[in-house]
N, C-alpha and C. Protein backbone atom coordinates (compact mmCIF):
# COMPACT_ATOMS: atom_id res chain seq x y z
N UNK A 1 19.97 4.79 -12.03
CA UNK A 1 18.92 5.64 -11.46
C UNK A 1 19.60 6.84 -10.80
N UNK A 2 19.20 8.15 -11.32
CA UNK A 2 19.50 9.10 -10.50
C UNK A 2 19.25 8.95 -9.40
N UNK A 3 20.55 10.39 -8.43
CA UNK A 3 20.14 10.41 -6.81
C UNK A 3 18.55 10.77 -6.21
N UNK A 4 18.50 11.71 -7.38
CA UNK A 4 17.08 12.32 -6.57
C UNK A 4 15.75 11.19 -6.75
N UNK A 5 15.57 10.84 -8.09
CA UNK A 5 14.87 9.69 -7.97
C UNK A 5 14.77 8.57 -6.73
N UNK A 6 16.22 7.87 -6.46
CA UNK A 6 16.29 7.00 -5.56
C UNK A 6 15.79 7.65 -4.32
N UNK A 7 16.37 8.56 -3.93
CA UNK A 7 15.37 9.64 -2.78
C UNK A 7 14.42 9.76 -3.10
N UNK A 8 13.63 10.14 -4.08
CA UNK A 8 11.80 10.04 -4.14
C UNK A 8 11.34 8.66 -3.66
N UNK A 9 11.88 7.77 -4.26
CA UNK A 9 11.32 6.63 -4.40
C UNK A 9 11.44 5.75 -2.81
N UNK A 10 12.82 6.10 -2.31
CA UNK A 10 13.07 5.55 -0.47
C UNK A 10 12.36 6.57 0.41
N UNK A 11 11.62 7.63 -0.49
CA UNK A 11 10.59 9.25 0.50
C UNK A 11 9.20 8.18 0.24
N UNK A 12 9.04 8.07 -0.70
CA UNK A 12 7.19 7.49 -1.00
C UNK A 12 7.26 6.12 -0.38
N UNK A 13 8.56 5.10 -0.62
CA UNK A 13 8.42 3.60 0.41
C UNK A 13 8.63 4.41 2.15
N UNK A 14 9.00 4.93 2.66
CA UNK A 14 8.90 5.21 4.02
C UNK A 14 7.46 6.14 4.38
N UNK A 15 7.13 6.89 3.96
CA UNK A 15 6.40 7.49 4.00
C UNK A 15 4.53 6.58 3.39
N UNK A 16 4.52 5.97 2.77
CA UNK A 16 3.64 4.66 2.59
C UNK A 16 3.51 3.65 3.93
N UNK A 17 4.67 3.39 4.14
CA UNK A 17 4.37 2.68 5.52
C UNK A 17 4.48 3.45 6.70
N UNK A 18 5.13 4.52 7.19
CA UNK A 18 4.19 5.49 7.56
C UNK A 18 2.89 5.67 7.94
N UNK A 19 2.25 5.50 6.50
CA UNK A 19 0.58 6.26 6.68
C UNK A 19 0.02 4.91 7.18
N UNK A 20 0.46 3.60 6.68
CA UNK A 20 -0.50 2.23 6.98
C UNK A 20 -0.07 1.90 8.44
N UNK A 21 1.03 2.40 8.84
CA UNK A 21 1.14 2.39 10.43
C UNK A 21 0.19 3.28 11.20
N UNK A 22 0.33 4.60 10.72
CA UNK A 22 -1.25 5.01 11.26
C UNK A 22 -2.51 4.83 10.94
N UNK A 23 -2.81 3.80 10.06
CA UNK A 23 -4.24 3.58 9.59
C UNK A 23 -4.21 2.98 10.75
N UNK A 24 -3.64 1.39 10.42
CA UNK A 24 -3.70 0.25 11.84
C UNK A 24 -3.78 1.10 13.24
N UNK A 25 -3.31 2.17 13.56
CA UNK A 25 -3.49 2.32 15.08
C UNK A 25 -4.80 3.82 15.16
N UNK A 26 -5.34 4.46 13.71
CA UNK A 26 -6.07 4.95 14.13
C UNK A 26 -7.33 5.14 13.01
N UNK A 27 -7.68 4.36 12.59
CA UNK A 27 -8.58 4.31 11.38
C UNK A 27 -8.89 2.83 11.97
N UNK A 28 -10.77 2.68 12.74
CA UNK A 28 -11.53 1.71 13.13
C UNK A 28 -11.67 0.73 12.25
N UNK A 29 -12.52 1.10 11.08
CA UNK A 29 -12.71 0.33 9.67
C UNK A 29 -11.77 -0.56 9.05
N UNK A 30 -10.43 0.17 9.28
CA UNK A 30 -9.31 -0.31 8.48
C UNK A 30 -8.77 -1.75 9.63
N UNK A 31 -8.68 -1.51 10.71
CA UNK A 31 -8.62 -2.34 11.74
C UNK A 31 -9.53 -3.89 11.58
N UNK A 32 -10.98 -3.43 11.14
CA UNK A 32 -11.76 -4.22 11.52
C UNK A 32 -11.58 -5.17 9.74
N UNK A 33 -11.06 -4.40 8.90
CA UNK A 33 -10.92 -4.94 7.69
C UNK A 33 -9.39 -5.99 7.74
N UNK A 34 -8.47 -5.28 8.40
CA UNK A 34 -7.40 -6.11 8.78
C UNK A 34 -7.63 -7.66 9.44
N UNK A 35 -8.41 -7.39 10.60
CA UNK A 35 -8.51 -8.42 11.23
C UNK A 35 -9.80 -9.53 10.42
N UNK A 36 -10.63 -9.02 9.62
CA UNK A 36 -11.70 -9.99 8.72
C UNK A 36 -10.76 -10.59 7.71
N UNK A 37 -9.90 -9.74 7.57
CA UNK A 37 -8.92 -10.80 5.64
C UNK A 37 -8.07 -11.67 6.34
N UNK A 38 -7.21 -11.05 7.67
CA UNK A 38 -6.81 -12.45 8.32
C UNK A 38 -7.49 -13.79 8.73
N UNK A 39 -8.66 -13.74 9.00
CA UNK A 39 -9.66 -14.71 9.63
C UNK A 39 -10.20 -15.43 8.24
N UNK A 40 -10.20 -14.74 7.26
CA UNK A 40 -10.52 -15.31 5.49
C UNK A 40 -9.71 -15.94 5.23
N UNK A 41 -7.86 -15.20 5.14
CA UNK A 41 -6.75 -16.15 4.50
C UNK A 41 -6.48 -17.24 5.79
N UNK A 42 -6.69 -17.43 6.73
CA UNK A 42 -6.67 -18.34 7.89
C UNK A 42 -7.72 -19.95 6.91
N UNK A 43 -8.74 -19.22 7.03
CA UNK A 43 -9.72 -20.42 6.56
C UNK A 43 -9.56 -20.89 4.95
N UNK A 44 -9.22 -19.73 4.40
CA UNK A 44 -8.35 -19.81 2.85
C UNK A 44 -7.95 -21.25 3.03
N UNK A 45 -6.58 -20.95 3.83
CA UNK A 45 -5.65 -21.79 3.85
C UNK A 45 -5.89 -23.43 4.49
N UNK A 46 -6.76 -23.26 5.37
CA UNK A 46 -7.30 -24.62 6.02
C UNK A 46 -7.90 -25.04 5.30
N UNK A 47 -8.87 -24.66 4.30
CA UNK A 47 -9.37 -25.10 3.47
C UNK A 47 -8.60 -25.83 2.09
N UNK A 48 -7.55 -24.93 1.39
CA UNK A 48 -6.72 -25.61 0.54
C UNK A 48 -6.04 -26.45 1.04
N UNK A 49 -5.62 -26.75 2.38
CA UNK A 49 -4.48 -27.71 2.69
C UNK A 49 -2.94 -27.36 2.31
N UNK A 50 -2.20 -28.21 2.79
CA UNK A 50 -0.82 -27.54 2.51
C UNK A 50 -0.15 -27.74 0.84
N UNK A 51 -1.01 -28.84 0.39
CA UNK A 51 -0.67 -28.95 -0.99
C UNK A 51 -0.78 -27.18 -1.89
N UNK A 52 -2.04 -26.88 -2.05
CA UNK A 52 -2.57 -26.22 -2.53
C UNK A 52 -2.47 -24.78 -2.21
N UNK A 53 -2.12 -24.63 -0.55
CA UNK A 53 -1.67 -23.14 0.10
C UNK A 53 -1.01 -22.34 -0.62
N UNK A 54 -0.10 -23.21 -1.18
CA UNK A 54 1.70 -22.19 -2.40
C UNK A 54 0.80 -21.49 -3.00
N UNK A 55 0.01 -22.27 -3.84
CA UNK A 55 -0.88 -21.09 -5.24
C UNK A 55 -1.48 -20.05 -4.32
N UNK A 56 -2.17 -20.05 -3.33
CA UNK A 56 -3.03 -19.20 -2.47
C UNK A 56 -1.30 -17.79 -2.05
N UNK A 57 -0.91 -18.40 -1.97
CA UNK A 57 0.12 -17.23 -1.11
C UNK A 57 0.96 -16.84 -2.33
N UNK A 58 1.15 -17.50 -3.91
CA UNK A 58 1.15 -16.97 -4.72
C UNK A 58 0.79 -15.84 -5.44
N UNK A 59 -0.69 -16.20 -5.45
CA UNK A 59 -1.99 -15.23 -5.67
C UNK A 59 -1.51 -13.89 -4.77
N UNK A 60 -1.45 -13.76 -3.59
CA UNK A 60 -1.54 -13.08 -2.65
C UNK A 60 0.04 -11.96 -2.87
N UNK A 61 1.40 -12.66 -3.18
CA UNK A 61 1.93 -12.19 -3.62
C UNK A 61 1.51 -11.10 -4.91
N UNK A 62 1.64 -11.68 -5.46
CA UNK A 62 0.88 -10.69 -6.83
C UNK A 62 0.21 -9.48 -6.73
N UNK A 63 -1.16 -9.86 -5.83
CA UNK A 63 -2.09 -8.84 -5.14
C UNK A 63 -1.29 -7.85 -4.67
N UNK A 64 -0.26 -7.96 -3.56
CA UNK A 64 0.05 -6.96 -2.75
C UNK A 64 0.89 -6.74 -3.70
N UNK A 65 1.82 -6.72 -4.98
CA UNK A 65 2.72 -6.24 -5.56
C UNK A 65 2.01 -5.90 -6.33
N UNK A 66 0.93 -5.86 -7.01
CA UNK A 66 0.30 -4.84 -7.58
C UNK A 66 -0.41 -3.39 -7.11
N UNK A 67 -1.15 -3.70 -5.62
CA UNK A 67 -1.46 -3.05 -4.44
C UNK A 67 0.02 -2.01 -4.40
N UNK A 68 0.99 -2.58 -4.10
CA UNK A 68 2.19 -1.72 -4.03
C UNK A 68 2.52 -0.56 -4.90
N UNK A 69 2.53 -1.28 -6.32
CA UNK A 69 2.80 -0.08 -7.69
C UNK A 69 1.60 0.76 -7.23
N UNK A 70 0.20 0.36 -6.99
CA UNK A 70 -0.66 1.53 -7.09
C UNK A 70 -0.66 2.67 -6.00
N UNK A 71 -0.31 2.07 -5.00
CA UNK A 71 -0.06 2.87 -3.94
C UNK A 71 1.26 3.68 -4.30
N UNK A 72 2.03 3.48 -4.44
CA UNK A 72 3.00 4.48 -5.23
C UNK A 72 2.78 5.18 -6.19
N UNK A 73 2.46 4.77 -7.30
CA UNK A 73 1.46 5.95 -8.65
C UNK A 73 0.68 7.07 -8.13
N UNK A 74 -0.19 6.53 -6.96
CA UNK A 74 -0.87 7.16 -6.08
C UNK A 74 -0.33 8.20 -5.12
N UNK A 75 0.38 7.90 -4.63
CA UNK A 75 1.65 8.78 -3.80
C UNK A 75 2.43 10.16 -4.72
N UNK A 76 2.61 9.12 -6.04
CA UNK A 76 3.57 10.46 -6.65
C UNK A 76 2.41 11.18 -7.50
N UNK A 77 1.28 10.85 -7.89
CA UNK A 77 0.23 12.05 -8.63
C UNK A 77 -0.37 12.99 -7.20
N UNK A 78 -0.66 12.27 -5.99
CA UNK A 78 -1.30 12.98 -5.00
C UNK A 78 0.39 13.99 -5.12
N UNK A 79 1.78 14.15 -4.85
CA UNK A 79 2.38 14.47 -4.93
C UNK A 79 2.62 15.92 -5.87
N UNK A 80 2.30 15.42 -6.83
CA UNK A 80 2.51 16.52 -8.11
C UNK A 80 1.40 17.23 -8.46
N UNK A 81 0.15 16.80 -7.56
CA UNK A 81 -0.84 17.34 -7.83
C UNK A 81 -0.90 18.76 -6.61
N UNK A 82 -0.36 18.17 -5.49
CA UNK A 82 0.12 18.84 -4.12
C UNK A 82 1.39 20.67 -4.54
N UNK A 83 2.15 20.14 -5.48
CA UNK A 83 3.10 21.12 -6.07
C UNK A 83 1.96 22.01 -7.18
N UNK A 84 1.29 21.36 -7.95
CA UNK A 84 0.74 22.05 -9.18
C UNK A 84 -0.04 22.87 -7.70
N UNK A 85 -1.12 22.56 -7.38
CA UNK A 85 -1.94 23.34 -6.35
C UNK A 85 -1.14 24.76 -5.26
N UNK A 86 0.37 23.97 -4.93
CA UNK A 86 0.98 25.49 -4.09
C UNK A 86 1.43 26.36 -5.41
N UNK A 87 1.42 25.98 -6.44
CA UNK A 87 1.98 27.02 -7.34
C UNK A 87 0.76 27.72 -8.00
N UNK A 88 -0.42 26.86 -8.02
CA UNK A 88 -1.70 28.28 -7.90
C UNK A 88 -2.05 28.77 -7.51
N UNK A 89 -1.90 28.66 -5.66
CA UNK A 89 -1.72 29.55 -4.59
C UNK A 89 -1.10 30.57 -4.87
N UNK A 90 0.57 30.52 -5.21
CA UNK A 90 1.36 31.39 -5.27
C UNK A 90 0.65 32.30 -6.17
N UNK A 91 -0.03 32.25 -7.30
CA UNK A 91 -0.20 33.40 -8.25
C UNK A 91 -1.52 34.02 -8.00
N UNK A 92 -2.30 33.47 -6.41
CA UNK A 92 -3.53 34.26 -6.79
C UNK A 92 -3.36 35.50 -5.55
């Protein structure tokens, strides 16, 4: 992997958690959604028992590693869409 790549890619992982550090301390909704999926995977899990929990936190793996790629795809088109836009600035 090129340098600059590996620098895009350690710019969009810092900068991703970043923005979800300021959701959690200033976005209400996002707060109140945080604290409802904890209180879900809480009862999730009481409910499957400890046999059955692995598949549940399996599942959950997956989720957020898919969640992850999109949030990055997302990062680098909002990105290139951000460059295409100052360079139609520049010509008007």
């Amino acid at each position: 992997m090129s340098g600059i790549i590996k620098y895009f890619r350690e710019f969009i992982e810092e900068r991703s958690e970043e923005m979800c550090v300021a959701l959690g301390k200033n976005n209400k909704e996002y707060k109140e959604l945080c604290i409802k999926s904890s209180d879900l995977q809480r009862k999730i899990i009481d409910a499957l028992g400890d046999e059955r929990s692995s598949m549940f936190f399996e599942y959950e793996d997956a989720v957020n590693a898919q969640a992850g790629i999109i949030k990055e795809e997302l990062y680098k088109a909002g990105f290139i869409d951000g460059i295409k836009v100052a360079k139609l600035i520049d010509k008007i």
